[in-house]
Protein backbone atom coordinates (compact mmCIF):
# COMPACT_ATOMS: atom_id res chain seq x y z
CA UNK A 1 -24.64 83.38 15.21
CA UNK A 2 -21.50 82.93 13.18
CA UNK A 3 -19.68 85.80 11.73
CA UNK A 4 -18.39 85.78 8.51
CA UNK A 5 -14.62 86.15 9.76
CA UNK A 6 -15.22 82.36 11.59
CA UNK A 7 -16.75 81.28 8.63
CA UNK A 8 -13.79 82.33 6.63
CA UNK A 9 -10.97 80.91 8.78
CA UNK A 10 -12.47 77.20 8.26
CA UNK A 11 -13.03 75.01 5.08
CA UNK A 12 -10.78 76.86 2.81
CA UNK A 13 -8.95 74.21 0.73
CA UNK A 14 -5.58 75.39 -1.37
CA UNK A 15 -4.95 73.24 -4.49
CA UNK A 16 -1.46 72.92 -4.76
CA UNK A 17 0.17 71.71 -8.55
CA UNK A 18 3.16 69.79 -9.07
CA UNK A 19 6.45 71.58 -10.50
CA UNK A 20 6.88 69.57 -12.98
CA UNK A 21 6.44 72.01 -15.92
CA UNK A 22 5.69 70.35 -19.10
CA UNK A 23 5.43 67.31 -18.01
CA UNK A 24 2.17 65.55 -17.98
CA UNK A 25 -0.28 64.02 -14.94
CA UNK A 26 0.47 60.68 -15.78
CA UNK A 27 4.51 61.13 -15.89
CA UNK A 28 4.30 62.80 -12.51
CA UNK A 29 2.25 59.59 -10.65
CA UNK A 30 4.19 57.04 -12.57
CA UNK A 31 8.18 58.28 -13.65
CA UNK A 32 9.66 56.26 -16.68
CA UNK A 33 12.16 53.99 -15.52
CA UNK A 34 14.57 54.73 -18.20
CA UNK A 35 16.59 57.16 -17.33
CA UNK A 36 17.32 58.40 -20.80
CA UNK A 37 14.32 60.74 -21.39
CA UNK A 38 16.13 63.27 -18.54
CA UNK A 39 19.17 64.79 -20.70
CA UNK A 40 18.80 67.78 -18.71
CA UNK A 41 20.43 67.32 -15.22
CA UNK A 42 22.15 69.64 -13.80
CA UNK A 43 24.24 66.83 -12.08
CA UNK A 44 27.30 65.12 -14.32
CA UNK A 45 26.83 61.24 -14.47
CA UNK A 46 28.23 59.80 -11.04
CA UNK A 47 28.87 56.42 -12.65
CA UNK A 48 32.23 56.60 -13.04
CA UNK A 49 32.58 56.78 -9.17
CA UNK A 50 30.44 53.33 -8.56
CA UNK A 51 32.20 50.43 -8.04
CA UNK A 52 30.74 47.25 -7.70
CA UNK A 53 30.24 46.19 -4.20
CA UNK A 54 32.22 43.35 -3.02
CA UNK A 55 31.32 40.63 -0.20
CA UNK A 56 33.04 41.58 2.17
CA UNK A 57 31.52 44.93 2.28
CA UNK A 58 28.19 43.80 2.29
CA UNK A 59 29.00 41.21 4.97
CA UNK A 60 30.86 44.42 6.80
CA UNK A 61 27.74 46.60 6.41
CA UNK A 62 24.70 44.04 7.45
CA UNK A 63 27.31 43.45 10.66
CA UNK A 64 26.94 47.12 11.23
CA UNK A 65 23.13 47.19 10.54
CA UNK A 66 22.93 44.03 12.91
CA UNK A 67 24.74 46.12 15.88
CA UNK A 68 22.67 49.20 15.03
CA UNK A 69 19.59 47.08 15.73
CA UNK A 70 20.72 45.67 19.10
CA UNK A 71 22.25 48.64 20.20
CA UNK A 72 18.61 50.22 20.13
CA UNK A 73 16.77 47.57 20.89
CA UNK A 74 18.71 47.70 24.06
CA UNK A 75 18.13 51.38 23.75
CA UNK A 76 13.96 51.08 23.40
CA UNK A 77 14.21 48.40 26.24
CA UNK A 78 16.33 50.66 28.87
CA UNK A 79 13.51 53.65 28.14
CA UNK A 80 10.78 51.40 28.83
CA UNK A 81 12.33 49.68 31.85
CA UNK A 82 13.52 53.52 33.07
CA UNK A 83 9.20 54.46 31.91
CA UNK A 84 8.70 51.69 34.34
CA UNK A 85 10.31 51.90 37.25
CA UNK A 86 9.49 56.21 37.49
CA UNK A 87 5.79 54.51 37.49
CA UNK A 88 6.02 52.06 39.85
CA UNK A 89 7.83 54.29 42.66
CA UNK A 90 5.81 57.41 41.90
């Protein structure tokens, strides 16, 4: 037989709301994509530091992703060479 404490301890389920105050269901699944309708950030507008992005900074930055990539590829491929090898002479 079960007690009631077991029973307790298992199936409880906790509802948990969104903080979204008055906002409704359907804002909270599916945001507005103008970002007019939020006058109330606490955060100035940051678009006075953007500046438009030039090609040689993207070219710069995919070189750096491209790096980052091989670096741990080489990284994943050392670990499973290293998993491996412990096998092998275990």
């Amino acid at each position: 037989m079960s007690s009631p404490q077991a029973d307790d301890d298992h199936g409880r389920v906790i509802r948990l709301r969104p903080r979204m105050g008055r906002m409704r269901a359907s804002h909270w699944r599916n945001p507005p994509i103008d970002d007019s309708a939020w006058h109330d950030s606490p955060v100035p507008d940051l678009a006075k530091y953007e500046c438009p992005e030039s090609d040689g900074e993207y070219r710069h930055r995919m070189m750096l992703n491209a790096i980052a990539f091989v670096f741990t590829s080489l990284f994943v491929l050392a670990g499973v060479w290293l998993a491996t090898h412990m096998m092998v002479h275990a």
